[in-house]
PDB file of N, CA and C in Angstrom:
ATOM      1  N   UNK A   1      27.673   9.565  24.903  1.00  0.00           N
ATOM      2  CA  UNK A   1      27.318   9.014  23.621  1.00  0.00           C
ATOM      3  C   UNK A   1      25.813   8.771  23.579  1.00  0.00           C
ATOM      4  N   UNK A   2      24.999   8.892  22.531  1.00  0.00           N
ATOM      5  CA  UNK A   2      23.728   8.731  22.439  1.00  0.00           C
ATOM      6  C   UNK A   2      23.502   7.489  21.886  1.00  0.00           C
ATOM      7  N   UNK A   3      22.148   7.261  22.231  1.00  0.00           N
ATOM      8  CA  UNK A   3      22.141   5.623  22.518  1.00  0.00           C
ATOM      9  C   UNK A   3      20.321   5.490  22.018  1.00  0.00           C
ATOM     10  N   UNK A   4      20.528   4.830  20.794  1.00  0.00           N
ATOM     11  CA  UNK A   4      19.126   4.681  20.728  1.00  0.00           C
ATOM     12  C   UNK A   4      17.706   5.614  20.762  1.00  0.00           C
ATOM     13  N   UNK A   5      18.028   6.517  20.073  1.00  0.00           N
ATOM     14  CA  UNK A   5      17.190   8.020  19.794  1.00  0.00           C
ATOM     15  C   UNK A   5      16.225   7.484  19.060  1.00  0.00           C
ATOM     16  N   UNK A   6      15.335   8.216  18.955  1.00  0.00           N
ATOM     17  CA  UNK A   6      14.084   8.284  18.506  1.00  0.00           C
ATOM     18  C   UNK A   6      14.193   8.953  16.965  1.00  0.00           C
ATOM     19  N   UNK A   7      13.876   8.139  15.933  1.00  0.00           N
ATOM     20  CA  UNK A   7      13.707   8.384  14.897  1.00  0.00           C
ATOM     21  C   UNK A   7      12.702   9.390  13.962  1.00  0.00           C
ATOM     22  N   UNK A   8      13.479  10.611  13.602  1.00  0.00           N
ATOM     23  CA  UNK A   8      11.886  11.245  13.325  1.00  0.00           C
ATOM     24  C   UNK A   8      11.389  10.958  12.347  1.00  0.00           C
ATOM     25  N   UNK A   9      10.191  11.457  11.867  1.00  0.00           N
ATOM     26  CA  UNK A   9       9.484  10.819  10.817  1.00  0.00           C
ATOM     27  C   UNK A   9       9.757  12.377   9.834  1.00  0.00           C
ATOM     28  N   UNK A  10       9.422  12.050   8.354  1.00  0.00           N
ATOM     29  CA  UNK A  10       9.126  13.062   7.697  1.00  0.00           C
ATOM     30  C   UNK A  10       8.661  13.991   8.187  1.00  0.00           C
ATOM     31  N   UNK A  11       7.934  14.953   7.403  1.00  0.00           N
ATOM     32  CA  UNK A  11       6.964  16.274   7.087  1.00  0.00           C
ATOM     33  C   UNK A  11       6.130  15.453   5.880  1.00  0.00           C
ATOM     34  N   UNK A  12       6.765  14.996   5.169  1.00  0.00           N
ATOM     35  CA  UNK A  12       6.224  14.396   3.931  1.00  0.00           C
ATOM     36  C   UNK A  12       5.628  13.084   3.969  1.00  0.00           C
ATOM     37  N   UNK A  13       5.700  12.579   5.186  1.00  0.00           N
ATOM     38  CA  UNK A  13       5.557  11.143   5.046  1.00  0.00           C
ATOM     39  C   UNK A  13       4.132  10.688   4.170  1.00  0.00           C
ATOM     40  N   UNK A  14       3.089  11.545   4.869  1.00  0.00           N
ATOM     41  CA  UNK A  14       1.508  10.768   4.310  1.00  0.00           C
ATOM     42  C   UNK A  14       1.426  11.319   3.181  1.00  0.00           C
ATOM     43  N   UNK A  15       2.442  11.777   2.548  1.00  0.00           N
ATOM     44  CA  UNK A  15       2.294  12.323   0.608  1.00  0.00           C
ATOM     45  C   UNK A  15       3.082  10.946   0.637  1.00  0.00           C
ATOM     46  N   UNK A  16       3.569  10.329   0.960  1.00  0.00           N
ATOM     47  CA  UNK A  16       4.823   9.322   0.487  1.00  0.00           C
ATOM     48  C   UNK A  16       4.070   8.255  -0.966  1.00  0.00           C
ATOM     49  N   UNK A  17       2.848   7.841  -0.786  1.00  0.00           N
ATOM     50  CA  UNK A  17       2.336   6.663  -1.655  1.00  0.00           C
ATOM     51  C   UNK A  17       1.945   7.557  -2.921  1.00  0.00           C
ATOM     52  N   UNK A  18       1.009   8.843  -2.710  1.00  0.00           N
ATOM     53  CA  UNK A  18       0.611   9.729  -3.963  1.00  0.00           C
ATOM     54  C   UNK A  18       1.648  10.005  -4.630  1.00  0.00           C
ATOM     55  N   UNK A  19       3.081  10.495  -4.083  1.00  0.00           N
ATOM     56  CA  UNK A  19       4.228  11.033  -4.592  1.00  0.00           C
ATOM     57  C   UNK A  19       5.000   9.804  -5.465  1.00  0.00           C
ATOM     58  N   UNK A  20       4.806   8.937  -4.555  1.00  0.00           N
ATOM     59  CA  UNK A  20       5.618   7.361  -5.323  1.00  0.00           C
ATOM     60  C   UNK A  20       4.546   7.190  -6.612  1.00  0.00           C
ATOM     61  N   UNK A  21       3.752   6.943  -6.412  1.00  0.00           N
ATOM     62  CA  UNK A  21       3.044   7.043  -7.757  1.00  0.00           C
ATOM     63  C   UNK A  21       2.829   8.135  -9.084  1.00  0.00           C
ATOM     64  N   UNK A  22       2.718   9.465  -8.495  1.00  0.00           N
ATOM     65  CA  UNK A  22       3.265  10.015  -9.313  1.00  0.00           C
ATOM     66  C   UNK A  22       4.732   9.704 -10.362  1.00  0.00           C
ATOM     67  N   UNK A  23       5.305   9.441  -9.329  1.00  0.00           N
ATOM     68  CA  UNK A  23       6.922   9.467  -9.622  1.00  0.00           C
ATOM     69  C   UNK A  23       6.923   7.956 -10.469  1.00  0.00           C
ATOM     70  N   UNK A  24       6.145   7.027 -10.459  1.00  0.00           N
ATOM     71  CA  UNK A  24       6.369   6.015 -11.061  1.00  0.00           C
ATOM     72  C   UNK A  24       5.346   6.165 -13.085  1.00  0.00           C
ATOM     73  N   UNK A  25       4.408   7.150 -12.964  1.00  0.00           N
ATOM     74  CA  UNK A  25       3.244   6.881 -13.911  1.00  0.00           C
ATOM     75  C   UNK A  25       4.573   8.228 -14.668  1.00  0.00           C
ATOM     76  N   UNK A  26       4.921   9.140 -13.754  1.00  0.00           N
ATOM     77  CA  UNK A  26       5.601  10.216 -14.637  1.00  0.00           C
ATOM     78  C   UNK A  26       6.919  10.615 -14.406  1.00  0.00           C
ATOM     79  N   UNK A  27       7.833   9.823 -14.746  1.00  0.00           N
ATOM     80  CA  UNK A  27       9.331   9.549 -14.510  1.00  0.00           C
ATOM     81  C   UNK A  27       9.989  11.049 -14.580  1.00  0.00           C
ATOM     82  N   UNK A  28       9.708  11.425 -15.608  1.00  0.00           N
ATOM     83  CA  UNK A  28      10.084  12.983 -15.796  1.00  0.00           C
ATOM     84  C   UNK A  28       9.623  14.004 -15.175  1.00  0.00           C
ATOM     85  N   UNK A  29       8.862  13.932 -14.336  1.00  0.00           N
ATOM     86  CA  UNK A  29       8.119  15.190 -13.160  1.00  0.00           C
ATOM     87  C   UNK A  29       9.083  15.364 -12.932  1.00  0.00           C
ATOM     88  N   UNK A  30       9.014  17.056 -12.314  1.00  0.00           N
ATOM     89  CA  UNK A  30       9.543  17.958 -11.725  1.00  0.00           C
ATOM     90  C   UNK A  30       8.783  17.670 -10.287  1.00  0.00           C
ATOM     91  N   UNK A  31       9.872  18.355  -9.344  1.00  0.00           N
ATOM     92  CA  UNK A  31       9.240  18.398  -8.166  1.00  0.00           C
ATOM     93  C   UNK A  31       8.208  20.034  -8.353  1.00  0.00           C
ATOM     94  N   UNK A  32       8.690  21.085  -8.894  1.00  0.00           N
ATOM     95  CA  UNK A  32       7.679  21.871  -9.085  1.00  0.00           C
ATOM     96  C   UNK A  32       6.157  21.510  -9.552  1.00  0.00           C
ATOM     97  N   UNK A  33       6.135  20.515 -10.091  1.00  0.00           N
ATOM     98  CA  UNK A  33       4.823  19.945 -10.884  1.00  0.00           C
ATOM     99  C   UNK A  33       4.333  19.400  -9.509  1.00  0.00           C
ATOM    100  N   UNK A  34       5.066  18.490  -9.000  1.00  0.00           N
ATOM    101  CA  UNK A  34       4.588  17.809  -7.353  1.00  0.00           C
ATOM    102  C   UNK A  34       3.940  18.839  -6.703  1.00  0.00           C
ATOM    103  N   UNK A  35       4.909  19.838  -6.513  1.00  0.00           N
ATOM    104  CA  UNK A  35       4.215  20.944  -5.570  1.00  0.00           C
ATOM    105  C   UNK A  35       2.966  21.134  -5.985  1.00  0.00           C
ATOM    106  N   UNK A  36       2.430  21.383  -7.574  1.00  0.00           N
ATOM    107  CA  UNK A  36       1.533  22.188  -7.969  1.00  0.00           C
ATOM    108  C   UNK A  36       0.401  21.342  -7.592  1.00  0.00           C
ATOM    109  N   UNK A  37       0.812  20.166  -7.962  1.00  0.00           N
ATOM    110  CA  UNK A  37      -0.139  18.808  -7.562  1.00  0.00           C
ATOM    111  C   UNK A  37      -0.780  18.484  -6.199  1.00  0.00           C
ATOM    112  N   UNK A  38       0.231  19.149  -5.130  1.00  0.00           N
ATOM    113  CA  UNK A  38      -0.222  18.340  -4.254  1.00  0.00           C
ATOM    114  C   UNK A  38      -0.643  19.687  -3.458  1.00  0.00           C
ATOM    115  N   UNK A  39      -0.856  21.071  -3.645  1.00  0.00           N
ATOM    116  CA  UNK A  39      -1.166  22.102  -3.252  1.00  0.00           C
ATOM    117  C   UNK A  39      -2.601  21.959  -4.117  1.00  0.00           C
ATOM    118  N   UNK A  40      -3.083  21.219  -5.252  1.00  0.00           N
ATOM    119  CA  UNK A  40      -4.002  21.558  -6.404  1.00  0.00           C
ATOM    120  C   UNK A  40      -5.217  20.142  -5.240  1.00  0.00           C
ATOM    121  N   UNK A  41      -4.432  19.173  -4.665  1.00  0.00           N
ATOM    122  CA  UNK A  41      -5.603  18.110  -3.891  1.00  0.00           C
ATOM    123  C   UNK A  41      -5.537  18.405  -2.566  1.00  0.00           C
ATOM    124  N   UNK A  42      -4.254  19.149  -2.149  1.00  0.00           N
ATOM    125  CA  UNK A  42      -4.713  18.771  -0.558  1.00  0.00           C
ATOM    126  C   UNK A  42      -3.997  20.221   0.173  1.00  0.00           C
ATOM    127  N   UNK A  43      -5.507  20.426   1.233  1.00  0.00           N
ATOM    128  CA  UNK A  43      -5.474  22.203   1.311  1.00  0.00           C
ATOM    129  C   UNK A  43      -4.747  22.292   2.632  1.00  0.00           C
ATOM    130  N   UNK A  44      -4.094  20.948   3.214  1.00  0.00           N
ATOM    131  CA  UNK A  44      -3.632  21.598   4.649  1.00  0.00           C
ATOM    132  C   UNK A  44      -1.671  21.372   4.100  1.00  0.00           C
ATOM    133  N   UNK A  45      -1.098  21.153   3.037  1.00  0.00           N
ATOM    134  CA  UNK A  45      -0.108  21.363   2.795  1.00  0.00           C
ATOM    135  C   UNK A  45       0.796  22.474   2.931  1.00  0.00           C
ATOM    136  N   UNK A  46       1.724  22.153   3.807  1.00  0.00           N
ATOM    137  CA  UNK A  46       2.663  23.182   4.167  1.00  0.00           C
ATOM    138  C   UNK A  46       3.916  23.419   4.660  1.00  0.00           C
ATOM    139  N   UNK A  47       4.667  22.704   3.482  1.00  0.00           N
ATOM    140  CA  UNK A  47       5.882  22.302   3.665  1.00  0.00           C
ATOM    141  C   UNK A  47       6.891  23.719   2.263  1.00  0.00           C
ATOM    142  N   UNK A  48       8.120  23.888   2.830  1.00  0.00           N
ATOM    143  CA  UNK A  48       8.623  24.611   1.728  1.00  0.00           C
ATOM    144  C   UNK A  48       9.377  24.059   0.412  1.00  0.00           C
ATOM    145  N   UNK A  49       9.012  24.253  -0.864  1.00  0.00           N
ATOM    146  CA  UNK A  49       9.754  23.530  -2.010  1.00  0.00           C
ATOM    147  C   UNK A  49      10.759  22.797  -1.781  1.00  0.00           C
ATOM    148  N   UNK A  50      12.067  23.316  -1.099  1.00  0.00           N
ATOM    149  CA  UNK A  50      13.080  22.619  -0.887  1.00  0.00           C
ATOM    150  C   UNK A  50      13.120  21.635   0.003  1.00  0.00           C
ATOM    151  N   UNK A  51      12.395  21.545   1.225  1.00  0.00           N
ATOM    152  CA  UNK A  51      11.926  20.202   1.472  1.00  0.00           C
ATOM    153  C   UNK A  51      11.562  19.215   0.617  1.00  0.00           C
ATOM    154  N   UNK A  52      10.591  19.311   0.095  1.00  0.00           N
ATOM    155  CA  UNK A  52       9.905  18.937  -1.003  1.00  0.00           C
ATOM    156  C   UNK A  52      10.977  18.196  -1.839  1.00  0.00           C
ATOM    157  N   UNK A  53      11.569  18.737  -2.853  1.00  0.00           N
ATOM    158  CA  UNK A  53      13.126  18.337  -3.044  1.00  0.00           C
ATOM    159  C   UNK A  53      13.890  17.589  -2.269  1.00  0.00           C
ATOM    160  N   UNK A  54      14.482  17.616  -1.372  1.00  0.00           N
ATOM    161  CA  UNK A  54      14.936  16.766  -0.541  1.00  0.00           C
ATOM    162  C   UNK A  54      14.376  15.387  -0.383  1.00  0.00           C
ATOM    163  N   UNK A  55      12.613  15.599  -0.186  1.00  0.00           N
ATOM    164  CA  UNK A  55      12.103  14.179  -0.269  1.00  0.00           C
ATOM    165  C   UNK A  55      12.049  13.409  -0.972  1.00  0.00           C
ATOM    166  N   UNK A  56      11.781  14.116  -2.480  1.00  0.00           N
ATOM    167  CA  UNK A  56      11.570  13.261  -3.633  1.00  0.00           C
ATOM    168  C   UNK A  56      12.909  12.840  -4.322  1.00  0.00           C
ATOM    169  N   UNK A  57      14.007  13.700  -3.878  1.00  0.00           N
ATOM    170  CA  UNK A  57      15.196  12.727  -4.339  1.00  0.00           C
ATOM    171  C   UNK A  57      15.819  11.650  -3.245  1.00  0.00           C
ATOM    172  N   UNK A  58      15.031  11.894  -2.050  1.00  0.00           N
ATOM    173  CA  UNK A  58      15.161  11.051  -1.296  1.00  0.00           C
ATOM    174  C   UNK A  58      14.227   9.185  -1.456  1.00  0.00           C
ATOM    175  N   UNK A  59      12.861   9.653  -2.523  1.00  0.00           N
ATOM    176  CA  UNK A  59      12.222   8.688  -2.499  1.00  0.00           C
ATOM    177  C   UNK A  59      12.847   8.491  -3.675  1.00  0.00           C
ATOM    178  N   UNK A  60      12.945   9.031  -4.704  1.00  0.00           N
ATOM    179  CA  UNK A  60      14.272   8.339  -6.311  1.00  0.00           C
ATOM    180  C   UNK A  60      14.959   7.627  -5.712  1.00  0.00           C
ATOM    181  N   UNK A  61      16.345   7.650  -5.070  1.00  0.00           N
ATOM    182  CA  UNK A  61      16.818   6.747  -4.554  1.00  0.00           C
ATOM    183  C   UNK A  61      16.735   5.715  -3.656  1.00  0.00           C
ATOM    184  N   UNK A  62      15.775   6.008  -2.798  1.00  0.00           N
ATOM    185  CA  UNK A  62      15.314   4.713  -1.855  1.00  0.00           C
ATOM    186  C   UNK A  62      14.305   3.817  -2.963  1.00  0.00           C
ATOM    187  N   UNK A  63      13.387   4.305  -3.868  1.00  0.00           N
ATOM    188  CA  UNK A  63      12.917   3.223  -4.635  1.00  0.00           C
ATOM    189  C   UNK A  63      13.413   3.266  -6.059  1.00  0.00           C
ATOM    190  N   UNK A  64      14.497   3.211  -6.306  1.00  0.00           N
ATOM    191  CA  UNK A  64      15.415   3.717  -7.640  1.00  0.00           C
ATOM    192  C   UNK A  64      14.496   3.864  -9.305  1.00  0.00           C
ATOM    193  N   UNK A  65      14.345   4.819  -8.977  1.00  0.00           N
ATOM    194  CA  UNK A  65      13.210   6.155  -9.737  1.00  0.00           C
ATOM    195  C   UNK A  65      13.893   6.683 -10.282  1.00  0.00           C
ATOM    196  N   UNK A  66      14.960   6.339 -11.128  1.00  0.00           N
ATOM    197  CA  UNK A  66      16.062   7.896 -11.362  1.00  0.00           C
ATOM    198  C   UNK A  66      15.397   8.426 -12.571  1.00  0.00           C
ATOM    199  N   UNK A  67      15.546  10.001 -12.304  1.00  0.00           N
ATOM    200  CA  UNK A  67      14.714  10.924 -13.368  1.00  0.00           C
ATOM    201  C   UNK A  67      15.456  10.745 -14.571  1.00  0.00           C
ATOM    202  N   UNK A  68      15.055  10.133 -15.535  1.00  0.00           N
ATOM    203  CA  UNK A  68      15.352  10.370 -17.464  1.00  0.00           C
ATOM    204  C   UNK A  68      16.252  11.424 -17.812  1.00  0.00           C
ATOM    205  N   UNK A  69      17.149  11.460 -18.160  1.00  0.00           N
ATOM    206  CA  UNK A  69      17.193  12.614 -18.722  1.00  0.00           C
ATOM    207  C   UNK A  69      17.437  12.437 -20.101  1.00  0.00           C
ATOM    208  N   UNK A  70      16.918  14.201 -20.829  1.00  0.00           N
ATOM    209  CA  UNK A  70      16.066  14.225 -22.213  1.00  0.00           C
ATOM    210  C   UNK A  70      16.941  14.823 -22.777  1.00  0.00           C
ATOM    211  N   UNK A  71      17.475  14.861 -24.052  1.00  0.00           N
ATOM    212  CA  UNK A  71      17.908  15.606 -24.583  1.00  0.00           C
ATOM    213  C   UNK A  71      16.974  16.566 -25.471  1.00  0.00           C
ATOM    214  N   UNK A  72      16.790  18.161 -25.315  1.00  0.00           N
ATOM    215  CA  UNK A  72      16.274  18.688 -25.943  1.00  0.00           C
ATOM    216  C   UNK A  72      16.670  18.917 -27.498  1.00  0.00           C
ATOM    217  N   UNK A  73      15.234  18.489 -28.422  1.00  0.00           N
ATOM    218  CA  UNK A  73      15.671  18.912 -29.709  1.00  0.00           C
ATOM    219  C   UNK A  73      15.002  20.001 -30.161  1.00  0.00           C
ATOM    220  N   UNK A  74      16.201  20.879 -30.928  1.00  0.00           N
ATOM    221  CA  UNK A  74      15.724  21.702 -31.477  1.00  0.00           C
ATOM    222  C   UNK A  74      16.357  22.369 -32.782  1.00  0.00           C
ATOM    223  N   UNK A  75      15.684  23.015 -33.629  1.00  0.00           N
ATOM    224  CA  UNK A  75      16.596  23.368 -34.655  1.00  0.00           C
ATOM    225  C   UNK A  75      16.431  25.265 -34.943  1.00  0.00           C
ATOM    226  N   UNK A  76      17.355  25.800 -35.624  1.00  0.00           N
ATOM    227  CA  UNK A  76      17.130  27.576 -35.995  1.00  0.00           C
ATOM    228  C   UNK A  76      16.370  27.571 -37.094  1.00  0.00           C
ATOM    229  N   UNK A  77      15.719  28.562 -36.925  1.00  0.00           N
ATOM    230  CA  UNK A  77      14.531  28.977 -37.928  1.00  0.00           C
ATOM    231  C   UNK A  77      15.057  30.083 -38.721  1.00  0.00           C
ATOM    232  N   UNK A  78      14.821  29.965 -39.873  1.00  0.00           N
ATOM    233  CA  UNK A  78      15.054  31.231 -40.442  1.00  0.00           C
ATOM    234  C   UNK A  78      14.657  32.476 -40.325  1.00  0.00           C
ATOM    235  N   UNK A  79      15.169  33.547 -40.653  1.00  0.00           N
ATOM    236  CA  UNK A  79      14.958  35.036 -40.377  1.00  0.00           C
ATOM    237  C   UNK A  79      14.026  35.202 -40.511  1.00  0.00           C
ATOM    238  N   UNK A  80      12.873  35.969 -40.276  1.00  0.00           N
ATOM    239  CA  UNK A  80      11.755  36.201 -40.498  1.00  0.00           C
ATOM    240  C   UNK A  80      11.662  37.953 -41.263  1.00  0.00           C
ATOM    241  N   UNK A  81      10.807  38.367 -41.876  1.00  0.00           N
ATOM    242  CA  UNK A  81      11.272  39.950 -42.115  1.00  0.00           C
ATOM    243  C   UNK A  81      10.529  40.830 -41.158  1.00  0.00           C
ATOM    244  N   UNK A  82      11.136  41.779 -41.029  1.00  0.00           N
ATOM    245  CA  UNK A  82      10.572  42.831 -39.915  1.00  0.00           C
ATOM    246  C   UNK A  82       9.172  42.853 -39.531  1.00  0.00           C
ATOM    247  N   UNK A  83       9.030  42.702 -38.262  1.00  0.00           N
ATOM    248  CA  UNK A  83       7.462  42.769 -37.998  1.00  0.00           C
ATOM    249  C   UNK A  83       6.818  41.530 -37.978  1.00  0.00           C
ATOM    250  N   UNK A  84       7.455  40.478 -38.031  1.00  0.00           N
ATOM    251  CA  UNK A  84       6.862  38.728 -37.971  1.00  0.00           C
ATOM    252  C   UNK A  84       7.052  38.446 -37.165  1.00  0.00           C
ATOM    253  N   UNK A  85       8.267  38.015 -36.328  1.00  0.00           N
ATOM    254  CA  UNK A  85       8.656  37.553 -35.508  1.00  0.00           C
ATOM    255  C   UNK A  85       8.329  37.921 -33.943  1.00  0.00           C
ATOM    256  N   UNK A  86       8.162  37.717 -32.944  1.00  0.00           N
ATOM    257  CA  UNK A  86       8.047  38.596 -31.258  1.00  0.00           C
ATOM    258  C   UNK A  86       8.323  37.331 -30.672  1.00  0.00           C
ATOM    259  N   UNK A  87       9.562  37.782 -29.553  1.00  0.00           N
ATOM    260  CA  UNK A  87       9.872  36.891 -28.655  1.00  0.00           C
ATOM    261  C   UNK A  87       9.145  37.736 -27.428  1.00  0.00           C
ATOM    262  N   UNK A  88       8.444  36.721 -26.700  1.00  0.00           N
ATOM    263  CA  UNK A  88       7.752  36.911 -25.482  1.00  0.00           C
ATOM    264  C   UNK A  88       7.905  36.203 -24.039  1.00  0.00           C
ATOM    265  N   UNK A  89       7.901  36.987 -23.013  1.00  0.00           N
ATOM    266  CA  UNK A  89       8.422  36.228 -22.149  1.00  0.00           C
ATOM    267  C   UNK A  89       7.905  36.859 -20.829  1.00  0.00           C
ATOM    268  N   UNK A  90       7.147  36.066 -19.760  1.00  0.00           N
ATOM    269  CA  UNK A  90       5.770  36.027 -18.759  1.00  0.00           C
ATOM    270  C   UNK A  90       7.284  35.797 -17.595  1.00  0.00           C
ATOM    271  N   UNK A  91       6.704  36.916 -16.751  1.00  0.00           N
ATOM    272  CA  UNK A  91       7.099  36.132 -15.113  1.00  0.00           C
ATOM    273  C   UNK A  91       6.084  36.870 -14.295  1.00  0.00           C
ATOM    274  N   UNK A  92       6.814  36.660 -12.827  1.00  0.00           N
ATOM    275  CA  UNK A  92       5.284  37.167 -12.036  1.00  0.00           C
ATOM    276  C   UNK A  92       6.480  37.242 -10.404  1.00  0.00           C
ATOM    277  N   UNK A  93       6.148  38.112  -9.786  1.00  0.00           N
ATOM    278  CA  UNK A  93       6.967  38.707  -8.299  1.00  0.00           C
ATOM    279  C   UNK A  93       5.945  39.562  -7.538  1.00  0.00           C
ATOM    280  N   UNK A  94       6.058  38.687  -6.091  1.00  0.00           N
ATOM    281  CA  UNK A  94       5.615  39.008  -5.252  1.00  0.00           C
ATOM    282  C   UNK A  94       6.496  40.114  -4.395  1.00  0.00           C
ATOM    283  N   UNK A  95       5.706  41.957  -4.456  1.00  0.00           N
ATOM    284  CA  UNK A  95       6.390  43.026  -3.556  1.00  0.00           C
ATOM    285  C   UNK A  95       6.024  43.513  -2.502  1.00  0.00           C
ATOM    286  N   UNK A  96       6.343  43.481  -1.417  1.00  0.00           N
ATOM    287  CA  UNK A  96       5.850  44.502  -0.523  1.00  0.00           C
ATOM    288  C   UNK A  96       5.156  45.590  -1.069  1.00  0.00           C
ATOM    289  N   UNK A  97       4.018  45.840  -0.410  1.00  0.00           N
ATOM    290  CA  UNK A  97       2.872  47.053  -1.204  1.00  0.00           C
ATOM    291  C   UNK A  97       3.340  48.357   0.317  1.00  0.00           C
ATOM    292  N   UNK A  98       2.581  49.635   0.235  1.00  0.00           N
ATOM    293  CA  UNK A  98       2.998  50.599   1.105  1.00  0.00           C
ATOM    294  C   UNK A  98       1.860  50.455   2.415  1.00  0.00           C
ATOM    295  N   UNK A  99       0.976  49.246   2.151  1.00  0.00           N
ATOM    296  CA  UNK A  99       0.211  49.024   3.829  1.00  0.00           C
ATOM    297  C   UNK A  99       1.237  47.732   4.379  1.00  0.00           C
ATOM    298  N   UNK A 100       2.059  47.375   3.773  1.00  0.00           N
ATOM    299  CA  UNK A 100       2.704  46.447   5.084  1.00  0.00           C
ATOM    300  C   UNK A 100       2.558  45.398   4.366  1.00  0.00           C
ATOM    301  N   UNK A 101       1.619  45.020   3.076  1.00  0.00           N
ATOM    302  CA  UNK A 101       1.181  43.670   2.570  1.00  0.00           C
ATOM    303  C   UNK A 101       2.119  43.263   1.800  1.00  0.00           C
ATOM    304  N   UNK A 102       1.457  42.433   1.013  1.00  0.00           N
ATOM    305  CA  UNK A 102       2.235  41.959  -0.343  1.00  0.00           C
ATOM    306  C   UNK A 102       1.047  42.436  -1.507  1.00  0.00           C
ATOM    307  N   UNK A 103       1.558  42.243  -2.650  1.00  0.00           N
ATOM    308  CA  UNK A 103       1.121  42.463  -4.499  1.00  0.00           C
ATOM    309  C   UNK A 103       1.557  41.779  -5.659  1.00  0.00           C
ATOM    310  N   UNK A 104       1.042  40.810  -5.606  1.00  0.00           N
ATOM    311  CA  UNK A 104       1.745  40.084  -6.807  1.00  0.00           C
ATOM    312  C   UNK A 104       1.913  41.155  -8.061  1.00  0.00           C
ATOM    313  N   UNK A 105       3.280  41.542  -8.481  1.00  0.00           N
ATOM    314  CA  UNK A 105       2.987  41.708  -9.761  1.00  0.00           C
ATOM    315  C   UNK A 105       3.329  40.619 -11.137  1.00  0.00           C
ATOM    316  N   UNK A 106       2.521  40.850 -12.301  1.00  0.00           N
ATOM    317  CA  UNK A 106       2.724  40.422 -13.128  1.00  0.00           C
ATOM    318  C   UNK A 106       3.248  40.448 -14.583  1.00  0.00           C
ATOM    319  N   UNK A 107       4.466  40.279 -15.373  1.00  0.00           N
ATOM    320  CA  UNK A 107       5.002  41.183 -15.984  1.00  0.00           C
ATOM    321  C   UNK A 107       4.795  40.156 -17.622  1.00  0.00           C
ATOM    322  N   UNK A 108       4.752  41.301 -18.402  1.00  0.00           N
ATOM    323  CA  UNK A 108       4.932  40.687 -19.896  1.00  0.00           C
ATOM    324  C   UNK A 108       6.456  41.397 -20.574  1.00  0.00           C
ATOM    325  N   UNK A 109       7.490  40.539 -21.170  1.00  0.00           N
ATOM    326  CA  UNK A 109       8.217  41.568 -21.992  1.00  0.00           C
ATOM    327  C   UNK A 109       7.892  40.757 -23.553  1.00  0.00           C
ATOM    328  N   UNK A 110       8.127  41.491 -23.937  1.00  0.00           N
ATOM    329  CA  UNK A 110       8.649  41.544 -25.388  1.00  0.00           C
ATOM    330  C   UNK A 110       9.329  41.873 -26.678  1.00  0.00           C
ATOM    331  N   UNK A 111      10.103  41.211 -27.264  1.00  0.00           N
ATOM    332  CA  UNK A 111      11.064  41.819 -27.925  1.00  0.00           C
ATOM    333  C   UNK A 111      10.880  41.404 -29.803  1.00  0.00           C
ATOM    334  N   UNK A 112      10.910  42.645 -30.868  1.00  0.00           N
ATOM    335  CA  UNK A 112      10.723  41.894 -32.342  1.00  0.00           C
ATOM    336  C   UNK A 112      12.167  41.253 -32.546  1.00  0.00           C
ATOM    337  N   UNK A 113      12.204  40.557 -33.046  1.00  0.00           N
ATOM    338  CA  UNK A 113      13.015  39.503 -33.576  1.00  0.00           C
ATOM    339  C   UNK A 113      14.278  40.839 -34.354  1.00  0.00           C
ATOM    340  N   UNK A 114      13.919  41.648 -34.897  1.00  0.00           N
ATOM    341  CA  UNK A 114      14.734  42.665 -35.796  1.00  0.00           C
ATOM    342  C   UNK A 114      15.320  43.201 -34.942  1.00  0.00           C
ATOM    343  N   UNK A 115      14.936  43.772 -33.740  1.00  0.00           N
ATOM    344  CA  UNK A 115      15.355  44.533 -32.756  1.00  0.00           C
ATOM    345  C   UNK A 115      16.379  44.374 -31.955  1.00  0.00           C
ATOM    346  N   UNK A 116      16.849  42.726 -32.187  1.00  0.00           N
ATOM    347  CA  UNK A 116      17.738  42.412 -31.697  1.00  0.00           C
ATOM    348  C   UNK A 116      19.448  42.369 -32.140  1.00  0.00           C
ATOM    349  N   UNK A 117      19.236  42.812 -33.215  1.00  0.00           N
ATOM    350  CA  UNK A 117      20.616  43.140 -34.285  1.00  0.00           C
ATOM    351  C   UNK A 117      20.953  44.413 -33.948  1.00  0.00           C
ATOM    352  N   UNK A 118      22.040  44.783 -33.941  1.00  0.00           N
ATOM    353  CA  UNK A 118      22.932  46.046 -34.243  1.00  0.00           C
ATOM    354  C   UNK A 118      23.471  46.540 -35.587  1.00  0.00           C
TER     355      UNK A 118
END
């Protein structure tokens, strides 16, 4: 039986006070926003998202932070006539290139609003 082990500490620990504060000034953060945040002040960060996750719902509940939740409002717009309307939509994927590397690519689609009827 084990007897008195040694407790480990985080990965996250010395983000612990920036993160609590975040988490207190902006109830509704995402941990993606955290990431962006704490990759945007501090350059030796290097932990993976889902850690990341793990911690911050780990610090919600140890200092009971619970995230809001929002109901989105929204309403339908009327038809627009041909040629007004464009739904647009941005992503971005990292591929293996043919020297061994990587290539971010970056993609746009888009679709007219008409185009979508049969």
């Amino acid at each position: 039986m084990r007897q008195g082990g040694k407790k480990r500490s985080k990965k996250l620990a010395h983000y612990r006070d920036v993160i609590l504060k975040w988490l207190r000034e902006h109830p509704d953060i995402t941990c993606s926003q955290i990431l962006d945040w704490i990759k945007e002040h501090y350059n030796d960060y290097s932990v993976r998202e889902r850690t990341l996750r793990r911690y911050v719902n780990h610090l919600r509940q140890k200092y009971d932070l619970p995230k809001p939740v929002l109901s989105r409002q929204y309403q339908a717009v009327a038809d627009q006539p041909p040629g007004r309307q464009l739904q647009v939509d941005f992503s971005q994927k990292r591929v293996h290139n043919s020297s061994g590397g990587y290539t971010m690519l970056y993609v746009m689609g888009t679709v007219l609003a008409h185009s979508r009827y049969k």
